[in-house]
C-alpha atoms as a PDB file:
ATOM      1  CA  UNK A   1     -11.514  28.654 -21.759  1.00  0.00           C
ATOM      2  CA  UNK A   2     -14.619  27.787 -24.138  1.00  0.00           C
ATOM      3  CA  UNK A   3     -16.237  31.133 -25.042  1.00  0.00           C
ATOM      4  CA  UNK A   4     -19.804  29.293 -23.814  1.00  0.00           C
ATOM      5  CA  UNK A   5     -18.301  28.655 -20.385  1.00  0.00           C
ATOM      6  CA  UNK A   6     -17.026  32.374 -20.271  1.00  0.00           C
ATOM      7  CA  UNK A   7     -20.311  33.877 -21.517  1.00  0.00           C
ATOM      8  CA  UNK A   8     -21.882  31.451 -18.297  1.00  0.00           C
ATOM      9  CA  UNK A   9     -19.495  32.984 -15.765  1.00  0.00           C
ATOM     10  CA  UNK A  10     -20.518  36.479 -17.002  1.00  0.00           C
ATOM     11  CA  UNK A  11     -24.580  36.299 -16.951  1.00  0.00           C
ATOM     12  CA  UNK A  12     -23.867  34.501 -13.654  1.00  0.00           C
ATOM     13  CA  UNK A  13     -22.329  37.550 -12.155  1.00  0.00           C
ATOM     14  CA  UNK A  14     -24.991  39.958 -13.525  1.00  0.00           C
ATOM     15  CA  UNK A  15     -28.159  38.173 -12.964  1.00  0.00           C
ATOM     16  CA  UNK A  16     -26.627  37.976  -9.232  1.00  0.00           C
ATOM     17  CA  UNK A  17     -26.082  41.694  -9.448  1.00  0.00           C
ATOM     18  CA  UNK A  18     -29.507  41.867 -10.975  1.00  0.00           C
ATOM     19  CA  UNK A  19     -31.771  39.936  -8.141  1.00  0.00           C
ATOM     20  CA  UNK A  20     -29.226  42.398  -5.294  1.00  0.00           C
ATOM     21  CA  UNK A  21     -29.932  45.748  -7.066  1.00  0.00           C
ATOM     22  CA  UNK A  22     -33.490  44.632  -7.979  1.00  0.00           C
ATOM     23  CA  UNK A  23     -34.337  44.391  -4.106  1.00  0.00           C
ATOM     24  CA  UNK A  24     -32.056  47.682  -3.626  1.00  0.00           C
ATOM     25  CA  UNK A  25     -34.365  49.800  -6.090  1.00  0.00           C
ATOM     26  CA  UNK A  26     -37.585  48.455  -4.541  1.00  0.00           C
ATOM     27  CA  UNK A  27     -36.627  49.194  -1.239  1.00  0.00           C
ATOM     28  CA  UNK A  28     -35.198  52.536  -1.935  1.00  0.00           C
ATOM     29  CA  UNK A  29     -38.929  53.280  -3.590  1.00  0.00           C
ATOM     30  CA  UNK A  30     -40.901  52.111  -0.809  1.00  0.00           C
ATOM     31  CA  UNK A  31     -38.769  53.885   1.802  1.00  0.00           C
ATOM     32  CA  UNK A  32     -39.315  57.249  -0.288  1.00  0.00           C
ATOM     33  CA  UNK A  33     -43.426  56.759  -0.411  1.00  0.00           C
ATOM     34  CA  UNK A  34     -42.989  56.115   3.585  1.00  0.00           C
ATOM     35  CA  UNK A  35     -40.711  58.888   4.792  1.00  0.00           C
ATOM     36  CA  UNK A  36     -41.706  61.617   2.067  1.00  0.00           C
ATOM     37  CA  UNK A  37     -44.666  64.650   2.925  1.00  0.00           C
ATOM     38  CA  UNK A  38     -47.639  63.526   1.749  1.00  0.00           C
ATOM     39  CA  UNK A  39     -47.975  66.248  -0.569  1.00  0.00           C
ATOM     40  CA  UNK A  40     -45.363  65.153  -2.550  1.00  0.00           C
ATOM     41  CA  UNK A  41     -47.519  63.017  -5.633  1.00  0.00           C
ATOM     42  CA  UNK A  42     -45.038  59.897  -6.455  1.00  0.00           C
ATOM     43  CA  UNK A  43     -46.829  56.844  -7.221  1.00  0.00           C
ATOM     44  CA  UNK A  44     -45.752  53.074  -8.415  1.00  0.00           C
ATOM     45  CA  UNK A  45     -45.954  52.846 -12.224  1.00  0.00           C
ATOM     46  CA  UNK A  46     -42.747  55.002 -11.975  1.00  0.00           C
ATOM     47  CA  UNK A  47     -40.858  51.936 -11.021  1.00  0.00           C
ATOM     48  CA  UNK A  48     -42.245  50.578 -14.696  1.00  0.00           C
ATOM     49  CA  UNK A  49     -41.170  53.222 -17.020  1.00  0.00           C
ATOM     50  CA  UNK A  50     -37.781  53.377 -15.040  1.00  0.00           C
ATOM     51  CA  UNK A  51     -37.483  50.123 -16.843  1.00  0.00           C
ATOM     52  CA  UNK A  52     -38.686  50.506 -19.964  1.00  0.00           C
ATOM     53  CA  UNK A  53     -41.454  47.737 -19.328  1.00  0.00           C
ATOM     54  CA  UNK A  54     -45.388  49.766 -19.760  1.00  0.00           C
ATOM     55  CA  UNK A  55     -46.032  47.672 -22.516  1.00  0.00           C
ATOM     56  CA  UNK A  56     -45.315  44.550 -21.147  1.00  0.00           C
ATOM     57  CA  UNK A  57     -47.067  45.938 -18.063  1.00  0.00           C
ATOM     58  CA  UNK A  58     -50.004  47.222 -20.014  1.00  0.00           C
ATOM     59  CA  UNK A  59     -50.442  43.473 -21.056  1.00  0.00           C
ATOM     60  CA  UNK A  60     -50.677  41.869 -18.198  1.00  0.00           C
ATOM     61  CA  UNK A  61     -52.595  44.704 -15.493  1.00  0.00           C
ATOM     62  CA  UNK A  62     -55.235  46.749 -15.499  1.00  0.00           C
ATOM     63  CA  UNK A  63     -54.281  48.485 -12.754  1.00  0.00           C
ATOM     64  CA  UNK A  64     -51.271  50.454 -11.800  1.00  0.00           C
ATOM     65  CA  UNK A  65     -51.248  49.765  -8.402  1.00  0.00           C
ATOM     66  CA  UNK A  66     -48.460  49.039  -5.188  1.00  0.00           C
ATOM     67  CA  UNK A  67     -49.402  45.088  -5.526  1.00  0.00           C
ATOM     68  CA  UNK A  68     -48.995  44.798  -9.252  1.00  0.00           C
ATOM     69  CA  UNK A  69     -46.216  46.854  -9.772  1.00  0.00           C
ATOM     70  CA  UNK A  70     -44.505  45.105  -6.825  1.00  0.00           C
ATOM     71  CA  UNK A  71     -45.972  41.287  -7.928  1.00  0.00           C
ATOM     72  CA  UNK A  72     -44.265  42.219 -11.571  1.00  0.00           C
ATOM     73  CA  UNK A  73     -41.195  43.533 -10.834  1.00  0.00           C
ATOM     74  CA  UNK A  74     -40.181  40.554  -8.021  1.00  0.00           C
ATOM     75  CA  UNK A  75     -42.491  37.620  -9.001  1.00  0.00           C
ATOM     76  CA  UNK A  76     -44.088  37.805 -12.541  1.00  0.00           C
ATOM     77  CA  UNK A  77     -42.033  35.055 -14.458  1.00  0.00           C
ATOM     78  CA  UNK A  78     -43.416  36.470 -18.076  1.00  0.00           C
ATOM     79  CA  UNK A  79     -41.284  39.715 -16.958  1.00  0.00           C
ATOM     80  CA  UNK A  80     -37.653  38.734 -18.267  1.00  0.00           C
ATOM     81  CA  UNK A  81     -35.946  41.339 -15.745  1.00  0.00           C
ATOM     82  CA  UNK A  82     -37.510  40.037 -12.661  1.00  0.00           C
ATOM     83  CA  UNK A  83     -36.202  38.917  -9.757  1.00  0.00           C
ATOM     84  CA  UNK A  84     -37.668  35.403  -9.572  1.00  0.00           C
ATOM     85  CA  UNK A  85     -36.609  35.397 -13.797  1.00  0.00           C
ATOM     86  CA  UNK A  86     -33.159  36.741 -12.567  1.00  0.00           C
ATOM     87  CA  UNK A  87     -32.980  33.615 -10.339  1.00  0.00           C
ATOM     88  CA  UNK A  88     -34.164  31.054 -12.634  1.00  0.00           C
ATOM     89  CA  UNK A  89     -31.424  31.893 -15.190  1.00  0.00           C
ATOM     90  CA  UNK A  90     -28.905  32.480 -12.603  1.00  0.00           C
ATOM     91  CA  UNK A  91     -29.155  28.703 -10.971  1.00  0.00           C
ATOM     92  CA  UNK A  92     -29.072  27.591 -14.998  1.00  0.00           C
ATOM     93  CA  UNK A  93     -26.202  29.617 -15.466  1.00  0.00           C
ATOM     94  CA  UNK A  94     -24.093  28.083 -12.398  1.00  0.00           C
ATOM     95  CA  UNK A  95     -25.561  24.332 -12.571  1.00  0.00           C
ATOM     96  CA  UNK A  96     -24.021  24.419 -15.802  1.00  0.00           C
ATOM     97  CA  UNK A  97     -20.201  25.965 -14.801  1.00  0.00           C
ATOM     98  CA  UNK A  98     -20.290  24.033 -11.692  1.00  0.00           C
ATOM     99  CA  UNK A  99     -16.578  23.112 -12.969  1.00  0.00           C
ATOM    100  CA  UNK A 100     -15.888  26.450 -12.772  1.00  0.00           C
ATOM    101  CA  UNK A 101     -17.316  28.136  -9.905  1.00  0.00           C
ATOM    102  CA  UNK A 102     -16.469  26.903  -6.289  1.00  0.00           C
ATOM    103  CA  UNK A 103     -19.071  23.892  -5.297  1.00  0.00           C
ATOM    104  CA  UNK A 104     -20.575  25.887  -2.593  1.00  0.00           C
ATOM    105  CA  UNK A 105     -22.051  28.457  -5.118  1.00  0.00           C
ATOM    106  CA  UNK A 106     -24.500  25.870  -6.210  1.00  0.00           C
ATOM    107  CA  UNK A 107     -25.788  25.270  -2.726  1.00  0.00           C
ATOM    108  CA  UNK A 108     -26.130  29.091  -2.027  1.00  0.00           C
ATOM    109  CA  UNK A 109     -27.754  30.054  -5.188  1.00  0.00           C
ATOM    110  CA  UNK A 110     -30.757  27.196  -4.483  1.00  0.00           C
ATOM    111  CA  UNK A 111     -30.990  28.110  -1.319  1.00  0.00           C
ATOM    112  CA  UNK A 112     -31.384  31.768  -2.627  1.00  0.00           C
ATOM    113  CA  UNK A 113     -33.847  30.178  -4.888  1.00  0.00           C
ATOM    114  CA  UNK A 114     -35.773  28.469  -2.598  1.00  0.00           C
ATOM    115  CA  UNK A 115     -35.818  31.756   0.347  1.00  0.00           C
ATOM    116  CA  UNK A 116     -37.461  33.602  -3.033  1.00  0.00           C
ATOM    117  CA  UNK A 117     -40.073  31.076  -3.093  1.00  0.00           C
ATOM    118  CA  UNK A 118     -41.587  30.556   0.107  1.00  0.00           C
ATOM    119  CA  UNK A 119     -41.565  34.019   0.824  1.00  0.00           C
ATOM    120  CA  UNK A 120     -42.446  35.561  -1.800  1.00  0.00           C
ATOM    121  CA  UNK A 121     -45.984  36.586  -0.776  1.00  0.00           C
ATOM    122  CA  UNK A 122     -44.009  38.775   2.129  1.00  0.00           C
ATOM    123  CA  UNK A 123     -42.857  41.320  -0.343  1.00  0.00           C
ATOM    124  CA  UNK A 124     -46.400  41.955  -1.751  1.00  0.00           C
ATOM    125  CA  UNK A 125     -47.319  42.916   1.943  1.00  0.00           C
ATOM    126  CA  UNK A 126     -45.675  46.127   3.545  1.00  0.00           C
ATOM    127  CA  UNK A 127     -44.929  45.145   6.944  1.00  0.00           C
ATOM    128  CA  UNK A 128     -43.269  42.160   5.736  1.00  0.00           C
ATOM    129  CA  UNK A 129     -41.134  43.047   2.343  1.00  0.00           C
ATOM    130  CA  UNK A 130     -38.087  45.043   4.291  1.00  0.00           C
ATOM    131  CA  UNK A 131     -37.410  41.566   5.691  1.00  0.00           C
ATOM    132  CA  UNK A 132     -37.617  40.095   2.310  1.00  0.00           C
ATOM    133  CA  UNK A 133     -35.938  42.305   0.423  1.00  0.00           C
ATOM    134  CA  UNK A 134     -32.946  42.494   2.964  1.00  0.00           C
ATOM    135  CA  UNK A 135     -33.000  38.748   3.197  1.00  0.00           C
ATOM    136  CA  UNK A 136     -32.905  38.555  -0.575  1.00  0.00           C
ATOM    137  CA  UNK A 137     -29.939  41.021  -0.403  1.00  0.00           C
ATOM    138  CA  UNK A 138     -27.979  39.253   2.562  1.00  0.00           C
ATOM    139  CA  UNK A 139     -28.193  35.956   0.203  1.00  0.00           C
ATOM    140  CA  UNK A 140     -26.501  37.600  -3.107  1.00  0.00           C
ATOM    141  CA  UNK A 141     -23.691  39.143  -1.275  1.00  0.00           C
ATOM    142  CA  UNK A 142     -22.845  35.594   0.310  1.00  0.00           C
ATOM    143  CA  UNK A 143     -22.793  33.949  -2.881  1.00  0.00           C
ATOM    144  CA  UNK A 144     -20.172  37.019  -4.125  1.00  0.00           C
ATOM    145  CA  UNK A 145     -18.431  36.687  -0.626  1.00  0.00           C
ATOM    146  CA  UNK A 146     -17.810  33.347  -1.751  1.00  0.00           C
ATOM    147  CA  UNK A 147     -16.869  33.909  -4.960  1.00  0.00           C
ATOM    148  CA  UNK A 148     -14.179  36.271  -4.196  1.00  0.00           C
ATOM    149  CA  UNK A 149     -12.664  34.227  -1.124  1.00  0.00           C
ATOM    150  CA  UNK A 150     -12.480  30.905  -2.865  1.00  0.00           C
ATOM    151  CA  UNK A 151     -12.523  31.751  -6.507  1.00  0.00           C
ATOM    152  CA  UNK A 152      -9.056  31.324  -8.169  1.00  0.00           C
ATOM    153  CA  UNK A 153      -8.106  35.004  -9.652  1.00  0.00           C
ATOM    154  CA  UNK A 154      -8.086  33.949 -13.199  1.00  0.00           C
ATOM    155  CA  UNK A 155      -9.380  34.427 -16.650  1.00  0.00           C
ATOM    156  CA  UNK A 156     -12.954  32.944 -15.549  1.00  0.00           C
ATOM    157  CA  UNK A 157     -13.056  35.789 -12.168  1.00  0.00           C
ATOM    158  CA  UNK A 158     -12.282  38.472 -15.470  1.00  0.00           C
ATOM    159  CA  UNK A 159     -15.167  37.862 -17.227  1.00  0.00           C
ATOM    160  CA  UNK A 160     -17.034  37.801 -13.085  1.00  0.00           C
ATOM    161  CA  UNK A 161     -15.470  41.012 -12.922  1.00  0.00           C
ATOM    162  CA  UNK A 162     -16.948  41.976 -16.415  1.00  0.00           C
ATOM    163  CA  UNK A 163     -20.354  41.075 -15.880  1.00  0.00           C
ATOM    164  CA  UNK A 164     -20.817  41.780 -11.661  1.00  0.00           C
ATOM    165  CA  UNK A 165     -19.747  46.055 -12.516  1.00  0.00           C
ATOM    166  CA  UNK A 166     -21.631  45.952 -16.046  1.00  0.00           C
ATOM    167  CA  UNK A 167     -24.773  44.979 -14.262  1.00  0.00           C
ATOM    168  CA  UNK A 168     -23.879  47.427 -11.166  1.00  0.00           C
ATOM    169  CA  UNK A 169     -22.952  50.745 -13.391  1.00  0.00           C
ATOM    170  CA  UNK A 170     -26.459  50.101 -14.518  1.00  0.00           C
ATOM    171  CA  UNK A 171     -28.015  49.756 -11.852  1.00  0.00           C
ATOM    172  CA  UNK A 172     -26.758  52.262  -9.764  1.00  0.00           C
ATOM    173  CA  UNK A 173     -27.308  54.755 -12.656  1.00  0.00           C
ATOM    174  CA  UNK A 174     -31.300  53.488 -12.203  1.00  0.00           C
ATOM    175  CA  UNK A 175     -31.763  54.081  -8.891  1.00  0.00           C
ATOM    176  CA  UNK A 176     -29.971  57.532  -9.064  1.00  0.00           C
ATOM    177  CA  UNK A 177     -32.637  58.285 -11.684  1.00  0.00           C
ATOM    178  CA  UNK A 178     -35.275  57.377  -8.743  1.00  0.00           C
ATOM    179  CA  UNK A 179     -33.853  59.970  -7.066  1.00  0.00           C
ATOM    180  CA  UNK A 180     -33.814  62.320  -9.546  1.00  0.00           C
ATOM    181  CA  UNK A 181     -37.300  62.054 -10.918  1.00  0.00           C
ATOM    182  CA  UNK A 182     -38.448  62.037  -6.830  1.00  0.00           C
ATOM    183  CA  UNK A 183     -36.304  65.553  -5.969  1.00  0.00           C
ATOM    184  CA  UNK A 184     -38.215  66.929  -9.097  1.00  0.00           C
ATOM    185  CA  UNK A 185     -41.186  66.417  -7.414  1.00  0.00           C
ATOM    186  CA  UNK A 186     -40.257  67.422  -4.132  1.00  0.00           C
ATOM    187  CA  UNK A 187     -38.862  70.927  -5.156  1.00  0.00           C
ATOM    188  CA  UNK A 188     -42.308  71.555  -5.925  1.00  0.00           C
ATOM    189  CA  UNK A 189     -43.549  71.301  -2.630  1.00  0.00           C
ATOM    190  CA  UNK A 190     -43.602  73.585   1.156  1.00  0.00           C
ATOM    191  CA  UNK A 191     -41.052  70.887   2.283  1.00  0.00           C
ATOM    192  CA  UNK A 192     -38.410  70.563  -0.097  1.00  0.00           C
ATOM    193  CA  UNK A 193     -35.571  71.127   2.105  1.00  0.00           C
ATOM    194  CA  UNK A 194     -36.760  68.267   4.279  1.00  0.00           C
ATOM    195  CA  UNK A 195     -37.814  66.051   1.516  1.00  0.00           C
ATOM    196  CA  UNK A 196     -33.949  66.457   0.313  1.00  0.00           C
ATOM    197  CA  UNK A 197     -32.016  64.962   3.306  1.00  0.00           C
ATOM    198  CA  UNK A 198     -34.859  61.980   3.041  1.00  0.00           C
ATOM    199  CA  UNK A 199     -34.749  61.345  -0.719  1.00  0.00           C
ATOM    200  CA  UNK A 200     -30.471  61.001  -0.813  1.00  0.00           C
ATOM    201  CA  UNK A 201     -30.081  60.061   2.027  1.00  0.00           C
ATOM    202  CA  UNK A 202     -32.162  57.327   0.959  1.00  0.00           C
ATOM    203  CA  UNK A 203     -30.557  56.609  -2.650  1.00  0.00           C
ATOM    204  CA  UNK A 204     -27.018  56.775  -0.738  1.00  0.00           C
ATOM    205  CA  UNK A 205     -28.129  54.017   1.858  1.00  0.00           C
ATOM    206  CA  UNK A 206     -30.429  51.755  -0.962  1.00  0.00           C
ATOM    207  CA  UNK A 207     -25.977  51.160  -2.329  1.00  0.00           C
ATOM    208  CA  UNK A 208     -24.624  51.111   1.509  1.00  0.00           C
ATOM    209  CA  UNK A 209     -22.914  54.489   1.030  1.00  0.00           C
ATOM    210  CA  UNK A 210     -23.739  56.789   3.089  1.00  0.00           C
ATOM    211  CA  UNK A 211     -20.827  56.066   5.449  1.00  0.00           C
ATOM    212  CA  UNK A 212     -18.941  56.302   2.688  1.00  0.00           C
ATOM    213  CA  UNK A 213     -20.297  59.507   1.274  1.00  0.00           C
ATOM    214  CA  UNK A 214     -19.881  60.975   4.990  1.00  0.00           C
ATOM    215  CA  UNK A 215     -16.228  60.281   4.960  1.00  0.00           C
ATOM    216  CA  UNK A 216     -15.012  61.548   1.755  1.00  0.00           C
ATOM    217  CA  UNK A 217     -16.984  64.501   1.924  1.00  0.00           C
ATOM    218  CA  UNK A 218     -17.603  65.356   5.199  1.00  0.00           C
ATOM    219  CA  UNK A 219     -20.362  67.467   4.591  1.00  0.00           C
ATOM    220  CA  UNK A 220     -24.443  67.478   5.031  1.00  0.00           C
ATOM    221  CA  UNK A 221     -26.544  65.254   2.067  1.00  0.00           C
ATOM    222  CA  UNK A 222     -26.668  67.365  -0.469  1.00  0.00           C
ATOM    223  CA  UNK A 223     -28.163  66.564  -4.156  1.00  0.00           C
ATOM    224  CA  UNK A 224     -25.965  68.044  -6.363  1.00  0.00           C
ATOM    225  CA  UNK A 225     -22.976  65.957  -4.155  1.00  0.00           C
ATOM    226  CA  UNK A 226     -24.984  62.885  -4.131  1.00  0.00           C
ATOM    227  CA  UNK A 227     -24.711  62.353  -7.950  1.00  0.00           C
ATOM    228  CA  UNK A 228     -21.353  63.441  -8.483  1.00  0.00           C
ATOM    229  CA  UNK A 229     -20.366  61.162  -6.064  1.00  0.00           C
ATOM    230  CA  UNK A 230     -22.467  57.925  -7.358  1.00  0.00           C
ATOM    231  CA  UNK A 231     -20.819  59.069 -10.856  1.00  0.00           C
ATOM    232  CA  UNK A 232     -17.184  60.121 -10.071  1.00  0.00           C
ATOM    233  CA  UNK A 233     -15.801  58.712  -7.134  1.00  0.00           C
ATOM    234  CA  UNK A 234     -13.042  55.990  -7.741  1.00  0.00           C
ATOM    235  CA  UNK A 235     -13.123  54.590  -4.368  1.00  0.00           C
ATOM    236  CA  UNK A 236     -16.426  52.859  -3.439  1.00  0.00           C
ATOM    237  CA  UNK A 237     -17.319  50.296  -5.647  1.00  0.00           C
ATOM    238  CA  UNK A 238     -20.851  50.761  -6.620  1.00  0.00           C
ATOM    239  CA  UNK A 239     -19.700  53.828  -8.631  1.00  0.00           C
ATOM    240  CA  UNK A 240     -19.952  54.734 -12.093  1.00  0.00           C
ATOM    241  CA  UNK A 241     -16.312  55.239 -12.850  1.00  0.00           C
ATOM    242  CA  UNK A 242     -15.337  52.738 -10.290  1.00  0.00           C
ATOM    243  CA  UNK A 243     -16.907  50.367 -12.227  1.00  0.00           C
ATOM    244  CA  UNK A 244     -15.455  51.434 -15.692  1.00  0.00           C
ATOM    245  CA  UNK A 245     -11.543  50.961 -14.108  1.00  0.00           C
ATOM    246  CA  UNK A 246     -12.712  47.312 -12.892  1.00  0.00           C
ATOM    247  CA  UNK A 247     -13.959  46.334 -15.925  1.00  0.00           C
ATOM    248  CA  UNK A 248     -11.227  48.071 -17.367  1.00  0.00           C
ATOM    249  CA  UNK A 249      -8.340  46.521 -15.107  1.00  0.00           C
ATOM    250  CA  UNK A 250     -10.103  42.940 -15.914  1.00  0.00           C
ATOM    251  CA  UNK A 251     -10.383  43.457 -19.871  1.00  0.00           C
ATOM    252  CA  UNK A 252      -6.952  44.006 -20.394  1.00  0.00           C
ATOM    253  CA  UNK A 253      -5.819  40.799 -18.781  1.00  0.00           C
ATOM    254  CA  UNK A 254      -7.773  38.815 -21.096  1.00  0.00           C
ATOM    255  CA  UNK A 255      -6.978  37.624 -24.381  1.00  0.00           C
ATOM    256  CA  UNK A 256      -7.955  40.004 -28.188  1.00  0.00           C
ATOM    257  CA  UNK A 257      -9.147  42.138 -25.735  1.00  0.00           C
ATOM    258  CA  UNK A 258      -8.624  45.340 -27.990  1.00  0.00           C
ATOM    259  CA  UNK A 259     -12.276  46.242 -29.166  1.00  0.00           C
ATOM    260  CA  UNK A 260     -13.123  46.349 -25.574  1.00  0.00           C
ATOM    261  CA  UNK A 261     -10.677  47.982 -24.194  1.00  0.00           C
ATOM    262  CA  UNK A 262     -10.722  50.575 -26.940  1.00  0.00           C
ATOM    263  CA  UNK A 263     -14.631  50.627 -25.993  1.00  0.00           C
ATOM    264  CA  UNK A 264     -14.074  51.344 -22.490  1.00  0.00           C
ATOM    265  CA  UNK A 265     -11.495  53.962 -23.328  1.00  0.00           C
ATOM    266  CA  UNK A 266     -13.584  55.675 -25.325  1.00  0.00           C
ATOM    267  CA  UNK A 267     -16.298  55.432 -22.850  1.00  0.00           C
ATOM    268  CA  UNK A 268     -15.114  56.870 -20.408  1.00  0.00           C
ATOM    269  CA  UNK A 269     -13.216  59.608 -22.546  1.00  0.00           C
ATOM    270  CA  UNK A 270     -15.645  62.292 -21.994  1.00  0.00           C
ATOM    271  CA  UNK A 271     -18.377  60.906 -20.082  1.00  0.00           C
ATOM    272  CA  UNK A 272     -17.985  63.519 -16.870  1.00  0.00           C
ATOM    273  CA  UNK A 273     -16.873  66.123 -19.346  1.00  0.00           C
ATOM    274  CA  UNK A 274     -21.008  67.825 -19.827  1.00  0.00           C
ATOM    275  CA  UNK A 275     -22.706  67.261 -16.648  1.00  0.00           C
ATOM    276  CA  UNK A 276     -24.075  69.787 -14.709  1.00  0.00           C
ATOM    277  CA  UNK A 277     -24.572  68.659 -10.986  1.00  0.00           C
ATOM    278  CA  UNK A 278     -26.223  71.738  -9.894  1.00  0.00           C
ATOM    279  CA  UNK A 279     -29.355  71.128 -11.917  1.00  0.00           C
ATOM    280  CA  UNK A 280     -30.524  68.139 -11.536  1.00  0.00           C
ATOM    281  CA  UNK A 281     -34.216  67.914 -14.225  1.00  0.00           C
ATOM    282  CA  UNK A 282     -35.329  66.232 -17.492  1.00  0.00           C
ATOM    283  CA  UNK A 283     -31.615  66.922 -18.995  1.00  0.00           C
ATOM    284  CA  UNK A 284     -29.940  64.750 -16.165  1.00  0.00           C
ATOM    285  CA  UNK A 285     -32.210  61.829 -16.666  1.00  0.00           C
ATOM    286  CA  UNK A 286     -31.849  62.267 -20.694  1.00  0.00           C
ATOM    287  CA  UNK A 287     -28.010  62.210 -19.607  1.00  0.00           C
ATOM    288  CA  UNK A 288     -28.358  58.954 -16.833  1.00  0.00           C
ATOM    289  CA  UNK A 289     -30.812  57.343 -19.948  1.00  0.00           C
ATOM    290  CA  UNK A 290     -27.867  57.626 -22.364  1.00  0.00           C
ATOM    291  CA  UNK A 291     -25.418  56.031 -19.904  1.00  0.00           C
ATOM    292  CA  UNK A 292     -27.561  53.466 -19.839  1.00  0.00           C
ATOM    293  CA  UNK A 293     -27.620  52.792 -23.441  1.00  0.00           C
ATOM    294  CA  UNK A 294     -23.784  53.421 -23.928  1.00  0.00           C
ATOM    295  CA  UNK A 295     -23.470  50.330 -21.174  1.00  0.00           C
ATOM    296  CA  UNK A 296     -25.881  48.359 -23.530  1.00  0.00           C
ATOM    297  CA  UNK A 297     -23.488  48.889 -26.545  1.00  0.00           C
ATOM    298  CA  UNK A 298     -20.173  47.849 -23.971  1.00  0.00           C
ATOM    299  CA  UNK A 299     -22.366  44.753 -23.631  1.00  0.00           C
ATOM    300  CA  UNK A 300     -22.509  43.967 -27.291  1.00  0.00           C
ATOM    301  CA  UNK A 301     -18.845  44.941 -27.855  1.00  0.00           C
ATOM    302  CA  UNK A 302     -18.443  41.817 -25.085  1.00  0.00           C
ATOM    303  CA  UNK A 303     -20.452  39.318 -26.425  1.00  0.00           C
ATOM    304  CA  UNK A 304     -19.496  40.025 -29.891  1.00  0.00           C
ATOM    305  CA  UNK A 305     -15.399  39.915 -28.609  1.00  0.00           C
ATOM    306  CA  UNK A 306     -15.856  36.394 -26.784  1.00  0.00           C
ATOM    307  CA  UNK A 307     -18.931  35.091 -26.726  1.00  0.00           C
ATOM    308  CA  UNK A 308     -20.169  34.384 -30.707  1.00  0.00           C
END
């Protein structure tokens, strides 16, 4: 396999991962400002620093309101991380590994495309953007449904494999951070024991585990459970370390695979080995912020394996 045609097949599988988890984190955030008290002081331009993107922000708006913060982080194509910029270099990656993929992922991702489009203008509306957002959803799992039923299990699904838990490690570790920064806030309130069940019972259901969650532990929402179980657990596959072993599992069957294997290993060497679960502050989101960057420098050791 060309390395160009492998480095396609991997940005194809993130920036699908990418426009799913992007709809996941808004709707998690809007589901929070609905269901939490009212004394509990959580506003929009959190869903900016989250990503690392004031400045850019700061350059384009004025104002840090619900309709710019939503209008940047779904529609603004100057913003290189959102969805509708997702999308655009997602239908670029697959028209041009059409060879590759199966046909019908071409169809699915325009007509993906072309849902975004004329309904944009829904999301940047309240009663309309759960629609959107789970319509926007429904579409990226078909086009992975399809993937994984008609795909051929070889070297190309690898570097899929590569790119789809890459982009969903770090995602899941950003909306866990939502729910971190929000229970911070909420502990200082009358109503933190009811603001609890909503805010992770909300962050389990914005990555479709709370069934999960409910069978493995059998036990009541709780935070402290919450995160070790969106960090530890090797059976659901939105997880931290259930991510690592996938990536893991799919590395090894590729070729000079070495420096990434040897990355993952160390990786994941001590990465459970500090965390306390039974404070979750500042330290937890320094700790979910250096995660973060650690799956930034697994990126490089990728691209700079098989892609240059």
């Amino acid at each position: 396999m060309l390395s160009k045609v492998a480095e396609r097949i991997y940005w194809t599988a993130r920036y699908i991962e990418r426009v799913e988890n992007t709809a996941r984190l808004l709707g998690v955030y809007a589901n929070l400002l609905l269901d939490l008290p009212k004394g509990v002081n959580l506003g929009w331009f959190n869903l900016i620093e989250l990503n690392s993107a004031q400045a850019h922000f700061d350059s384009i708006y004025k104002t840090y309101d619900e309709r710019n913060v939503v209008k940047f982080i779904l529609g603004d194509e100057s913003n290189p991380s959102s969805m509708v910029s997702s999308l655009r270099m997602l239908r670029e990656n697959v028209r041009t590994s059409r060879d590759v993929v199966p046909g019908e992922t071409w169809e699915l991702v325009n007509a993906l495309s072309m849902f975004v489009q004329e309904n944009l203008t829904q999301a940047l509306k309240r009663g309309q953007r759960h629609a959107f957002l789970k319509g926007v959803i429904r579409g990226c799992q078909q086009i992975n449904g399809l993937m994984y039923g008609t795909m051929s299990h070889d070297k190309a699904w690898d570097f899929l494999r590569l790119g789809r838990n890459l982009e969903r490690a770090d995602m899941t570790t950003r909306i866990l951070d939502i729910g971190v920064a929000t229970w911070m806030h909420a502990q200082h309130n009358d109503g933190a024991s009811y603001a609890k069940q909503i805010i992770w019972g909300n962050v389990l259901r914005s990555v479709g585990a709370e069934q999960s969650y409910r069978r493995s532990l059998r036990a009541a929402v709780d935070a402290a459970d919450v995160a070790q179980y969106l960090l530890e657990d090797e059976q659901y596959p939105r997880t931290i370390l259930h991510c690592l072993h996938a990536m893991d599992d799919s590395a090894c069957k590729l070729p000079l695979a070495e420096p990434v294997v040897l990355a993952l290993a160390n990786l994941q060497a001590n990465l459970f080995a500090d965390v306390n679960y039974d404070v979750l502050d500042d330290s937890f989101r320094d700790y979910l912020n250096n995660m973060q960057l650690e799956l930034a420098k697994l990126h490089t050791s990728i691209a700079d394996n098989w892609f240059n």
